[in-house]
N, C-alpha and C. Protein backbone atom coordinates (compact mmCIF):
# COMPACT_ATOMS: atom_id res chain seq x y z
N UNK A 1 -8.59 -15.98 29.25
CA UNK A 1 -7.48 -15.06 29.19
C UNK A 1 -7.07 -14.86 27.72
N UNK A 2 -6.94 -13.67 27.29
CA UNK A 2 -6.54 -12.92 26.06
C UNK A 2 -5.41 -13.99 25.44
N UNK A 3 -4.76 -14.29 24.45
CA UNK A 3 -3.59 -14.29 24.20
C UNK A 3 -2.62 -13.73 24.22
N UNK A 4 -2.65 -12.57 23.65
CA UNK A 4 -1.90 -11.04 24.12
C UNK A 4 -1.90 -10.61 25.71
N UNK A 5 -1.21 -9.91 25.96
CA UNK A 5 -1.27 -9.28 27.17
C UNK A 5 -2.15 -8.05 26.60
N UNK A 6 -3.16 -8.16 27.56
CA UNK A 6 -4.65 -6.89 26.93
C UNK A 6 -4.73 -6.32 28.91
N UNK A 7 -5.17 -5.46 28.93
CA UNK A 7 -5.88 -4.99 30.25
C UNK A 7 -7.41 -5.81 30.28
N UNK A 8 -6.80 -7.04 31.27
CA UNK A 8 -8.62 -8.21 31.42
C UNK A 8 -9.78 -7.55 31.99
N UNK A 9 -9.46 -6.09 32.36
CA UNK A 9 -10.69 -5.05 32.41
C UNK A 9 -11.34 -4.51 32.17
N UNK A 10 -11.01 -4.77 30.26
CA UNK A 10 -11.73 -4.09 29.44
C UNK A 10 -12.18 -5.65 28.62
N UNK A 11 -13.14 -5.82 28.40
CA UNK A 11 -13.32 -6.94 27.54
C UNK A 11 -13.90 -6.91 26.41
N UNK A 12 -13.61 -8.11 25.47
CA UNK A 12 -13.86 -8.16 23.67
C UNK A 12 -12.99 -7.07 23.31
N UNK A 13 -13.38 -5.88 22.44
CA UNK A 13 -12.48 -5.13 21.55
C UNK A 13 -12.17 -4.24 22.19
N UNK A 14 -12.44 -4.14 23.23
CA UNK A 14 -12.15 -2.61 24.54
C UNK A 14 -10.41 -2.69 24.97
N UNK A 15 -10.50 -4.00 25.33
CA UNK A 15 -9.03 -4.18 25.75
C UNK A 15 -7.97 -4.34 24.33
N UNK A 16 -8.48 -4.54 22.91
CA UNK A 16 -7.74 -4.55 22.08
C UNK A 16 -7.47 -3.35 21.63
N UNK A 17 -8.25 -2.40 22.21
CA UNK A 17 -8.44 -1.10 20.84
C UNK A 17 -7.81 -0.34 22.12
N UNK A 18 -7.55 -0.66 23.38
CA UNK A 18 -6.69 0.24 24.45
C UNK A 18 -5.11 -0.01 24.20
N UNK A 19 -5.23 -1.63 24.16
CA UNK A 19 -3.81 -2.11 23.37
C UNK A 19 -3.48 -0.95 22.09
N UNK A 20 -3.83 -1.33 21.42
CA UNK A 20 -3.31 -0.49 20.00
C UNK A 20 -4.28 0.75 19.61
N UNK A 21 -4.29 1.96 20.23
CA UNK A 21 -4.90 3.33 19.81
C UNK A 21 -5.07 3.44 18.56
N UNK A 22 -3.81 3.54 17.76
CA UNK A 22 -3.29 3.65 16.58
C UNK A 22 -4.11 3.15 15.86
N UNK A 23 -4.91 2.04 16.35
CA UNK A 23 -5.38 1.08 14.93
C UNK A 23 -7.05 1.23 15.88
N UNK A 24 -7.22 1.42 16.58
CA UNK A 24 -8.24 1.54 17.33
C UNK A 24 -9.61 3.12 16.72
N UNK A 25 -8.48 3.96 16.45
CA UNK A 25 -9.22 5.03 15.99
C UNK A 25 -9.50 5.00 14.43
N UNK A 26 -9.07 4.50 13.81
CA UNK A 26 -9.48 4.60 12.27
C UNK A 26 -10.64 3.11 12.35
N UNK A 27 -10.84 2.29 13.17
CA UNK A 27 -11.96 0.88 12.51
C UNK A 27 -13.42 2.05 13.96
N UNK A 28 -12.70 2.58 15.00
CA UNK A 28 -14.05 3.54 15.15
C UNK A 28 -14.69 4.64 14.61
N UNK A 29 -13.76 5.34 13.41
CA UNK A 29 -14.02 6.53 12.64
C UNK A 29 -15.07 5.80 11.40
N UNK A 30 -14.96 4.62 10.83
CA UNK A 30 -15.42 3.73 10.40
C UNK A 30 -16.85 3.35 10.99
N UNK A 31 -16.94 3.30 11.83
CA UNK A 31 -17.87 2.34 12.82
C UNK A 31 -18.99 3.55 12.84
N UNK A 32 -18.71 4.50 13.28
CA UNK A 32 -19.01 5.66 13.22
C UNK A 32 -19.77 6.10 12.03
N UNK A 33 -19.30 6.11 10.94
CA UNK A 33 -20.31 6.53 9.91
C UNK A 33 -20.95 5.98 9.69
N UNK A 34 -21.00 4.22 9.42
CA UNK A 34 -21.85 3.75 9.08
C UNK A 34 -22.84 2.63 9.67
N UNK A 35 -22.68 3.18 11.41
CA UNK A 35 -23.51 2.77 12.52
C UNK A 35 -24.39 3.98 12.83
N UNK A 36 -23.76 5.13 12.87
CA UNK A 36 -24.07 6.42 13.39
C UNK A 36 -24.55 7.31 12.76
N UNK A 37 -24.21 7.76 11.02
CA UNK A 37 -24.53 9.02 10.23
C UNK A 37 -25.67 8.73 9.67
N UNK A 38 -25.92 10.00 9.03
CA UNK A 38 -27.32 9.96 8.72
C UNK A 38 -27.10 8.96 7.64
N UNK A 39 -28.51 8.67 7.62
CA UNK A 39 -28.64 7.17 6.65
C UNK A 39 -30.14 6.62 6.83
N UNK A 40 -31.04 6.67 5.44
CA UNK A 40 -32.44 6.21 5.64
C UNK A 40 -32.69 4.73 6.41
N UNK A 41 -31.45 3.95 6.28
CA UNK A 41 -31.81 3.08 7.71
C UNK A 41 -31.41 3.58 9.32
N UNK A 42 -32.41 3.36 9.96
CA UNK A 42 -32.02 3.90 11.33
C UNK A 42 -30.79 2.87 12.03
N UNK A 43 -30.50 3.78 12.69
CA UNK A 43 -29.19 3.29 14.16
C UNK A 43 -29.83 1.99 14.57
N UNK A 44 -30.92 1.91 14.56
CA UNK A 44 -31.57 0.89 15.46
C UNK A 44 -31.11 -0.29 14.56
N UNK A 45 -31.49 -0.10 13.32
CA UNK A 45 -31.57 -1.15 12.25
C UNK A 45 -30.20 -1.47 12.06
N UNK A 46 -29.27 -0.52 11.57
CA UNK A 46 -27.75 -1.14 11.50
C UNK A 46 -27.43 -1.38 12.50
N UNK A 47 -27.21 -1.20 13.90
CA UNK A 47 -26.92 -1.89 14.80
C UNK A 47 -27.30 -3.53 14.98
N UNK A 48 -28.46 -3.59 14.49
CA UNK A 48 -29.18 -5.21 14.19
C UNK A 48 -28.41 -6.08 13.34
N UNK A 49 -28.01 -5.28 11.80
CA UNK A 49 -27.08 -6.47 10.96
C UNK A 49 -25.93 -6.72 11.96
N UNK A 50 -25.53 -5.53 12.42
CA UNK A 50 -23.89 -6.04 13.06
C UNK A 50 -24.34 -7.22 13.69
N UNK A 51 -25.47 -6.71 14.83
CA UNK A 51 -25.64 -8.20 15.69
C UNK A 51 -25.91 -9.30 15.14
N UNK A 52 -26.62 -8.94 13.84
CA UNK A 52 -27.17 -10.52 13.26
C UNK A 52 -25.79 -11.12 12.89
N UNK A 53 -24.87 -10.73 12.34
CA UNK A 53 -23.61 -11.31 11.54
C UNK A 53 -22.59 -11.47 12.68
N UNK A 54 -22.55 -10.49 13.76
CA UNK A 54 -22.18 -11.35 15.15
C UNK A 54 -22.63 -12.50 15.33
N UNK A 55 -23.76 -12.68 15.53
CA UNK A 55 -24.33 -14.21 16.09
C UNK A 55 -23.92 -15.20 14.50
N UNK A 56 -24.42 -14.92 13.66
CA UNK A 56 -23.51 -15.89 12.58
C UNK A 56 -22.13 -16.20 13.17
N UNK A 57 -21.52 -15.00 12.80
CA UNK A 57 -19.83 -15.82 13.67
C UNK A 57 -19.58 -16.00 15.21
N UNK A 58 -20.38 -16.34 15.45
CA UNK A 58 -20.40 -16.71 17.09
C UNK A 58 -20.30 -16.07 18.19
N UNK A 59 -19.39 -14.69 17.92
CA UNK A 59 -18.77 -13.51 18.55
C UNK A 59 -19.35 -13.13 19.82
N UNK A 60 -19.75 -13.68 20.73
CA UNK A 60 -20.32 -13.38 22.28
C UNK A 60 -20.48 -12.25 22.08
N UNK A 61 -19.15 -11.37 22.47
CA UNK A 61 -18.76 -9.75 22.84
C UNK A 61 -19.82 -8.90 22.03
N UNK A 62 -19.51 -9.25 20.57
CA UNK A 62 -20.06 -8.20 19.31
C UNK A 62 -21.41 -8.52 19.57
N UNK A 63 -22.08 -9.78 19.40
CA UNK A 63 -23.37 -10.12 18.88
C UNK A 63 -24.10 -9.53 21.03
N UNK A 64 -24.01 -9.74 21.44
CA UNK A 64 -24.37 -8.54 23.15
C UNK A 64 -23.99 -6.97 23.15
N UNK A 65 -22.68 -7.13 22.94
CA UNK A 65 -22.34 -5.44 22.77
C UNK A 65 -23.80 -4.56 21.77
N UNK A 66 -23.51 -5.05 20.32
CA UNK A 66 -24.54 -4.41 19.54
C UNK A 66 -25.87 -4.77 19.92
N UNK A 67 -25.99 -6.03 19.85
CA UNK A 67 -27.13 -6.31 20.32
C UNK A 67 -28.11 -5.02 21.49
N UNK A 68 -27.31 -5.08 22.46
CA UNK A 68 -27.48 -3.93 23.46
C UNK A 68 -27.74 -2.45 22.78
N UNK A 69 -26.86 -2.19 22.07
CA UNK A 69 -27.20 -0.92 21.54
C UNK A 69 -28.30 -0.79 20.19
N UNK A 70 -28.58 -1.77 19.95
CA UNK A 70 -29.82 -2.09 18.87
C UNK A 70 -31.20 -1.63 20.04
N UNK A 71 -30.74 -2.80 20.79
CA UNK A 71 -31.92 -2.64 21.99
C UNK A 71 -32.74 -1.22 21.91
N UNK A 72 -31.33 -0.79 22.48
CA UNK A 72 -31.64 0.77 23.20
C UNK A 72 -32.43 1.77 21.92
N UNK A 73 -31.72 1.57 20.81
CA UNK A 73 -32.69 2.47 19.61
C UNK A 73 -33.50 1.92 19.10
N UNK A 74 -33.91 0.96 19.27
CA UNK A 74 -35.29 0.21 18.75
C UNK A 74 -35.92 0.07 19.73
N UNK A 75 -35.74 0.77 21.54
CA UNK A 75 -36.69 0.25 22.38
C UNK A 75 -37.59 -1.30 22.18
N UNK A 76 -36.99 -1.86 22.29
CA UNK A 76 -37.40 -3.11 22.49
C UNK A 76 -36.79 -3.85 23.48
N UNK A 77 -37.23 -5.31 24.05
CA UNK A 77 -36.40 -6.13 24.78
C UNK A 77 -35.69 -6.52 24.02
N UNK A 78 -34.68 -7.34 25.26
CA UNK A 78 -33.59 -8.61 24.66
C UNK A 78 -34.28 -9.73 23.70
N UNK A 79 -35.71 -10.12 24.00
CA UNK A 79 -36.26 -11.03 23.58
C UNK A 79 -36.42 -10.92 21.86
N UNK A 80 -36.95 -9.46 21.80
CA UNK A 80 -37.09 -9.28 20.19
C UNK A 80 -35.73 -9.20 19.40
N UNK A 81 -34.87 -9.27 20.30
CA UNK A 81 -32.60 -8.79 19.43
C UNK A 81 -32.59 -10.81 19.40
N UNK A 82 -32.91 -11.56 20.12
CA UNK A 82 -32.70 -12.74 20.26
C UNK A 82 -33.24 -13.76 19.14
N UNK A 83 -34.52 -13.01 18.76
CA UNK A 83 -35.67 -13.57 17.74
C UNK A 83 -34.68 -13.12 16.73
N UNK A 84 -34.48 -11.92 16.16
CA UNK A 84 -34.45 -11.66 15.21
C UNK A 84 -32.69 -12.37 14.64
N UNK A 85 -31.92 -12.67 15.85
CA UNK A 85 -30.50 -13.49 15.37
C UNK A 85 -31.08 -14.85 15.28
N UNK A 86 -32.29 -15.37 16.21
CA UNK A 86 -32.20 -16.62 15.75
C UNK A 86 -33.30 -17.16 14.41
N UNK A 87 -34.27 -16.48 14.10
CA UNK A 87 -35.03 -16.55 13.25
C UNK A 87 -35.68 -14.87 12.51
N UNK A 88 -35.01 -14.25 12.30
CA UNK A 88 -35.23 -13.08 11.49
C UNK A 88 -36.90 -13.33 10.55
N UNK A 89 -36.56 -14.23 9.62
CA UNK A 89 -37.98 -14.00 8.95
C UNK A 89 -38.84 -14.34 9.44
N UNK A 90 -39.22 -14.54 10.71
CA UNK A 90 -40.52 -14.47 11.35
C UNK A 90 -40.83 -13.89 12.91
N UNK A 91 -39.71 -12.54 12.20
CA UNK A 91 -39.82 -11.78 13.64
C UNK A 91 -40.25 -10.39 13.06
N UNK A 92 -40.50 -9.57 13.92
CA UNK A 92 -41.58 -8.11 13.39
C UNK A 92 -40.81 -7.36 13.12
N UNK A 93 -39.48 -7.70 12.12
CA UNK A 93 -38.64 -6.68 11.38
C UNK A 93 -39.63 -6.05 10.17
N UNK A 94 -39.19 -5.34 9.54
CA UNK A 94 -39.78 -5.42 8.67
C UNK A 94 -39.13 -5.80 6.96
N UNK A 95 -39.89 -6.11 6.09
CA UNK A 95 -39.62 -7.30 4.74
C UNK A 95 -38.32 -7.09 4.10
N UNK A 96 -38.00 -5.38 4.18
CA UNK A 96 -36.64 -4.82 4.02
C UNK A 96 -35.77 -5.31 4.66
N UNK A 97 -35.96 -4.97 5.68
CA UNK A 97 -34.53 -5.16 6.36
C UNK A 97 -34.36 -7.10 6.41
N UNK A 98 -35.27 -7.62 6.23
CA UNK A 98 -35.26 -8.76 6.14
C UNK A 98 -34.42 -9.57 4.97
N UNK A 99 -34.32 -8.66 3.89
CA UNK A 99 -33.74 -9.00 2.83
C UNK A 99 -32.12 -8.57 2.70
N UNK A 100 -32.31 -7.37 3.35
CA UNK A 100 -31.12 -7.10 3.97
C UNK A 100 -30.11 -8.08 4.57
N UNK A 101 -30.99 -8.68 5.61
CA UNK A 101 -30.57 -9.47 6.56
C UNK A 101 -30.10 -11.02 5.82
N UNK A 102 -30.69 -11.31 4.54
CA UNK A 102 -29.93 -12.27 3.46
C UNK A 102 -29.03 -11.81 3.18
N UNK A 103 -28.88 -10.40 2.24
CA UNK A 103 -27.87 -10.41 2.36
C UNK A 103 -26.50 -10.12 3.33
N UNK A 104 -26.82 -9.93 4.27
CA UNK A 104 -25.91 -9.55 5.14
C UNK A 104 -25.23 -10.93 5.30
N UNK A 105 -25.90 -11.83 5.88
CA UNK A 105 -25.91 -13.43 6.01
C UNK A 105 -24.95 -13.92 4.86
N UNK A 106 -25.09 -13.81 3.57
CA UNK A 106 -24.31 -14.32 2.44
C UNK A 106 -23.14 -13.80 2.89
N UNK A 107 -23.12 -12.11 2.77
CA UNK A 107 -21.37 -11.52 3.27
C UNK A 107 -20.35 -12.35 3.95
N UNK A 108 -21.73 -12.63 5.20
CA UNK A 108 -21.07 -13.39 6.20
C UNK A 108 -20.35 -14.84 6.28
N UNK A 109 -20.57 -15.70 4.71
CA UNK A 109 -20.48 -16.68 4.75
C UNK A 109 -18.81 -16.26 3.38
N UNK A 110 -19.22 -15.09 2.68
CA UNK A 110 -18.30 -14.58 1.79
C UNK A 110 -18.82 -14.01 0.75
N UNK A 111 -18.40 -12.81 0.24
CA UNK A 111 -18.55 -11.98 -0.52
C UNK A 111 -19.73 -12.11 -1.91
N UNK A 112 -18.73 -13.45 -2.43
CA UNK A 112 -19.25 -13.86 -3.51
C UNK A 112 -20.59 -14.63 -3.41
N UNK A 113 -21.07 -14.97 -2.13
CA UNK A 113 -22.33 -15.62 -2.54
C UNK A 113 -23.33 -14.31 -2.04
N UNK A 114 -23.29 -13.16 -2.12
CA UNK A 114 -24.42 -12.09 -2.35
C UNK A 114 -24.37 -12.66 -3.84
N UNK A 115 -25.77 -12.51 -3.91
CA UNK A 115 -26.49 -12.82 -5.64
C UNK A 115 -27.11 -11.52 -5.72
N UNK A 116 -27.48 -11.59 -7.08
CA UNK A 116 -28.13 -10.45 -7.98
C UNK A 116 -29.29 -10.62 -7.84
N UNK A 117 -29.83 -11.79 -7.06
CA UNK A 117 -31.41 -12.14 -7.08
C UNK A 117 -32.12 -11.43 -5.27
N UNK A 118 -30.64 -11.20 -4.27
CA UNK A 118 -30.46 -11.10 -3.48
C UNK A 118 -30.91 -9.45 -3.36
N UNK A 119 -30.07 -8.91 -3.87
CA UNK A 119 -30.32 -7.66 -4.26
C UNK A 119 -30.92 -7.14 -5.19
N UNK A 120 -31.69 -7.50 -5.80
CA UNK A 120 -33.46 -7.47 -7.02
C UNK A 120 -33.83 -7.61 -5.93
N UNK A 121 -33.88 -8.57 -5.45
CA UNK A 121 -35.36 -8.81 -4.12
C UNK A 121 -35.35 -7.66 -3.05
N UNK A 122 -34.06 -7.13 -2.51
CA UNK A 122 -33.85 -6.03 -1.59
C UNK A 122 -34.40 -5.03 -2.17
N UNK A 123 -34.04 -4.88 -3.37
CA UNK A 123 -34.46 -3.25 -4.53
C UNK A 123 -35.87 -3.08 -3.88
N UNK A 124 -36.73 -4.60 -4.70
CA UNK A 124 -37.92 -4.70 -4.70
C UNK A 124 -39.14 -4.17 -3.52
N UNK A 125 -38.36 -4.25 -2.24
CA UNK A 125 -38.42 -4.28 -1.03
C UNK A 125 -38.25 -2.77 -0.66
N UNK A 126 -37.96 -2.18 -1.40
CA UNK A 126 -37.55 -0.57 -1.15
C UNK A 126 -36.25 -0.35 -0.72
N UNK A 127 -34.92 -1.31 -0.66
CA UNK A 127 -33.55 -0.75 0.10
C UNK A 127 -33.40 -0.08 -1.29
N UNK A 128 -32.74 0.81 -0.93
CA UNK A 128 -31.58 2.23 -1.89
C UNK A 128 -30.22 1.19 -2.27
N UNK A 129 -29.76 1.88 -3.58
CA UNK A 129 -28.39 1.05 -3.58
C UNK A 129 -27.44 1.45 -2.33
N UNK A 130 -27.63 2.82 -1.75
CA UNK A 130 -26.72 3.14 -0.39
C UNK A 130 -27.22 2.10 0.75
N UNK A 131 -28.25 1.55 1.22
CA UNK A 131 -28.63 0.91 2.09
C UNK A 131 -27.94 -1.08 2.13
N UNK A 132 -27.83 -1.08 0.51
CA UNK A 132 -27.14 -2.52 0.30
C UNK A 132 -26.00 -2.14 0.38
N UNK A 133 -25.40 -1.29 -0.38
CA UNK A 133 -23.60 -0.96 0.23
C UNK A 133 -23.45 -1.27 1.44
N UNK A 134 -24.08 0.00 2.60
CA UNK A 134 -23.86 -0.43 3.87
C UNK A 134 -24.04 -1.43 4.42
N UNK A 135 -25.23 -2.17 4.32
CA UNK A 135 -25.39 -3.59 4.79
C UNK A 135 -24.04 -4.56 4.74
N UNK A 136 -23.53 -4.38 3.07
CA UNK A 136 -22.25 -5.11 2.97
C UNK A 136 -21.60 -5.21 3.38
N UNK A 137 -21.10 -3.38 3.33
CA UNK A 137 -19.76 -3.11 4.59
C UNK A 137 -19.75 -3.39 5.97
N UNK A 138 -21.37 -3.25 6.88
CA UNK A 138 -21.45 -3.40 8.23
C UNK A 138 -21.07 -4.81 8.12
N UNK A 139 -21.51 -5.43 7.40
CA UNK A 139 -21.46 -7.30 7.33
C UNK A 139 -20.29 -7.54 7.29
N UNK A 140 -19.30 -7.04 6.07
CA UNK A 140 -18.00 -7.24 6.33
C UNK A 140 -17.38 -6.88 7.66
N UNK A 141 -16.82 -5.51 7.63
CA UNK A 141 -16.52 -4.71 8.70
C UNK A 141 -17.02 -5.74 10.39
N UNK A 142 -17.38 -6.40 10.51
CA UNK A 142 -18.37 -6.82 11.29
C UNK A 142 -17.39 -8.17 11.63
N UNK A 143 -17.36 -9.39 10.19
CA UNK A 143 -16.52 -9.80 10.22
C UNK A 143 -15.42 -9.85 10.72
N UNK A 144 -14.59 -8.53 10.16
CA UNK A 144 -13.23 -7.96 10.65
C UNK A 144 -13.28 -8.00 12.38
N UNK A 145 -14.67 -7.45 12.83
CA UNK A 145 -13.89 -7.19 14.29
C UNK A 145 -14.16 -8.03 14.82
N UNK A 146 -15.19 -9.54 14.70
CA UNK A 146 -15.61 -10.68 15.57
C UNK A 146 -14.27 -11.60 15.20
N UNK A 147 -13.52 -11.69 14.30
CA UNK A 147 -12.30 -12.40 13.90
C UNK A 147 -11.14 -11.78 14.85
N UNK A 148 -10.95 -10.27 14.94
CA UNK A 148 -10.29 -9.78 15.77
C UNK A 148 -10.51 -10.14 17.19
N UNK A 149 -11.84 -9.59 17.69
CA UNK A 149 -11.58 -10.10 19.23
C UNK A 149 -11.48 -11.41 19.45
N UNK A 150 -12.35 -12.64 18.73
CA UNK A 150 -11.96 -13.66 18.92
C UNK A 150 -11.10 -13.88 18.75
N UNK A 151 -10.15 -13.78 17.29
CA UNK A 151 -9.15 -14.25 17.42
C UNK A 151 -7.71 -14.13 18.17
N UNK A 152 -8.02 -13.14 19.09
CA UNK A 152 -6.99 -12.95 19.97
C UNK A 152 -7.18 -13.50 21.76
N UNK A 153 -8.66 -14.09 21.48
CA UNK A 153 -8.71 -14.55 22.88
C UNK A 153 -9.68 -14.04 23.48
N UNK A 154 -10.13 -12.84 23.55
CA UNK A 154 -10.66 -11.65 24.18
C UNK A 154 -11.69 -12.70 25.45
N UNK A 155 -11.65 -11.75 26.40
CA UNK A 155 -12.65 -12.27 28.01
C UNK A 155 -13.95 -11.07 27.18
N UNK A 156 -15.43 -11.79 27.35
CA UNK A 156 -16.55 -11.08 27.33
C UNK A 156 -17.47 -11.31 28.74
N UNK A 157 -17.96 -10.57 29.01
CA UNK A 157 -18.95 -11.07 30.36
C UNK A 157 -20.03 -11.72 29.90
N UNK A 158 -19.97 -13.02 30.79
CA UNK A 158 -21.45 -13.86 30.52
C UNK A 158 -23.13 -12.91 30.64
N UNK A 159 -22.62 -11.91 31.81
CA UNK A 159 -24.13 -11.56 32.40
C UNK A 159 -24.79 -11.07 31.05
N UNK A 160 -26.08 -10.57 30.35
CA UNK A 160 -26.21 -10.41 29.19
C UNK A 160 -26.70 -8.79 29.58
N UNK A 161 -27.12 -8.40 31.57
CA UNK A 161 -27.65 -7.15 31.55
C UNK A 161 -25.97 -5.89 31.33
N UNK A 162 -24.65 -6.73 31.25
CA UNK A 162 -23.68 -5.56 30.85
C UNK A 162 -23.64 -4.76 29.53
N UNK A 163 -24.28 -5.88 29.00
CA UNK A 163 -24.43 -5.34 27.46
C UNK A 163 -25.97 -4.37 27.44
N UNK A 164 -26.85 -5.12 27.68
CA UNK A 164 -27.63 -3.96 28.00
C UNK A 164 -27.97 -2.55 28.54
N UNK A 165 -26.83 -2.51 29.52
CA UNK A 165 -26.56 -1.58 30.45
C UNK A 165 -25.70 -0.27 29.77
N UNK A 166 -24.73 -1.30 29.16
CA UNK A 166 -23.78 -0.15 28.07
C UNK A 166 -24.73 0.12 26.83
N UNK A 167 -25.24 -0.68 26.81
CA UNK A 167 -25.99 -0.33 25.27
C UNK A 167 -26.51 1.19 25.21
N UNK A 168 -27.12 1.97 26.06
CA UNK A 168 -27.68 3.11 26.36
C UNK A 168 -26.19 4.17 26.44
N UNK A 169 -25.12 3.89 27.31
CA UNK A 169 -24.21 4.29 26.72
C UNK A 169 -23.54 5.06 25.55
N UNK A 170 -23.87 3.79 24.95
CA UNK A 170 -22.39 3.84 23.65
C UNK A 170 -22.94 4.56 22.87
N UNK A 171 -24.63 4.05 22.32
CA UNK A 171 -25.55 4.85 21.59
C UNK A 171 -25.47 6.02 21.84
N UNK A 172 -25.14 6.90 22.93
CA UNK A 172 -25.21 8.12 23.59
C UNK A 172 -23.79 9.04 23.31
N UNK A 173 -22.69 8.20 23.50
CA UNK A 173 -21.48 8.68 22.95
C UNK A 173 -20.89 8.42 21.83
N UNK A 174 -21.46 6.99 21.00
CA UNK A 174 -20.64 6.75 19.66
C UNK A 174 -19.35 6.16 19.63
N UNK A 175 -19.23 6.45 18.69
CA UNK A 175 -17.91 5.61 18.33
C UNK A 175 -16.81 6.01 18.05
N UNK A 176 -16.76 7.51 17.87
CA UNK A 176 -15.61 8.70 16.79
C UNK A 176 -14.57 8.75 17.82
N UNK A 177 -14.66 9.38 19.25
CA UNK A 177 -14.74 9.36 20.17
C UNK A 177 -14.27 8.73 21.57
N UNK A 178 -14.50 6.96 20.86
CA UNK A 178 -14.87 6.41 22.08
C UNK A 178 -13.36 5.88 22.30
N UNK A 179 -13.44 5.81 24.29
CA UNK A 179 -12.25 6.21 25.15
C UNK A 179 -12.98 4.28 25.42
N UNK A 180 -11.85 3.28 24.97
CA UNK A 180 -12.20 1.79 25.80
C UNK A 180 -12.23 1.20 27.01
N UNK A 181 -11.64 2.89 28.11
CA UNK A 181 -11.95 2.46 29.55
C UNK A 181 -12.94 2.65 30.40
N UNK A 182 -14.08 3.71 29.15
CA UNK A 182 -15.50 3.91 29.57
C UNK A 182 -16.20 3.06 29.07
């Protein structure tokens, strides 16, 4: 059970972001550009840091929710979203996004330990300086909302096919948009 009084029908950030509209539409207008807009990394791929830096902070909701919608644009199983949170460098990402995925990981631990050797090695790898920005921000940003739902309590469903199920979803409607009782 939530801490807050949330609607226990919507679960993780669904029932928070129904709670407060207000604050609900500006972190999805957010979510939105730099899950969704054009950008030489695909949907598939940023959807993956979120999940990877979900599963860093433990976040059930986030690290399934995205997870699911990674799924769905990378056509792949659960098995390959599972590999790549629990051992990334020896899963069939590719070397980029892998470096990415350091740094995303550092964000995740705090700002200041992204290194300059971190991002030389990403360069090296072919990311754009726009592709390490975003990484940062999804990493942060990411942060922000696994601290939020957790930290208010939030109910997530154990089953792992809900997240899968929405994953096709959300990918389909986005985030600009999105109504937390669908």
């Amino acid at each position: 059970m939530a801490h807050i009084k949330i609607d226990e029908n919507l679960p993780g950030i669904r029932g928070l972001m129904h709670f407060r509209p207000e604050t609900a539409q500006p972190m999805n207008d957010l979510a939105e550009v730099l899950l969704r807009s054009e950008n030489s990394l695909s949907r598939g791929e940023r959807e993956l840091i979120a999940t990877y830096v979900s599963s860093l902070n433990d976040c059930f909701f986030c690290q399934h929710a995205h997870g699911g919608i990674a799924q769905h644009y990378l056509q792949c199983d659960v098995a390959f979203i599972d590999q790549v949170k629990d051992d990334y460098r020896n899963s069939g990402i590719s070397d980029k996004l892998k470096a990415l995925l350091v740094i995303a990981g550092s964000v995740q631990k705090g700002g200041k330990h992204v290194t300059q050797e971190q991002v030389d090695q990403a360069r090296k790898l072919g990311a754009t300086d726009r592709e390490i920005h975003d990484t940062v921000l999804i990493s942060a940003i990411f942060c922000m909302f696994n601290r939020y739902v957790d930290g208010l309590g939030t109910s997530a469903p154990s089953d792992r096919n809900f997240y899968i199920n929405r994953g096709k979803q959300r990918a389909e409607e986005g985030y600009a948009h999105y109504d937390p009782k669908n």
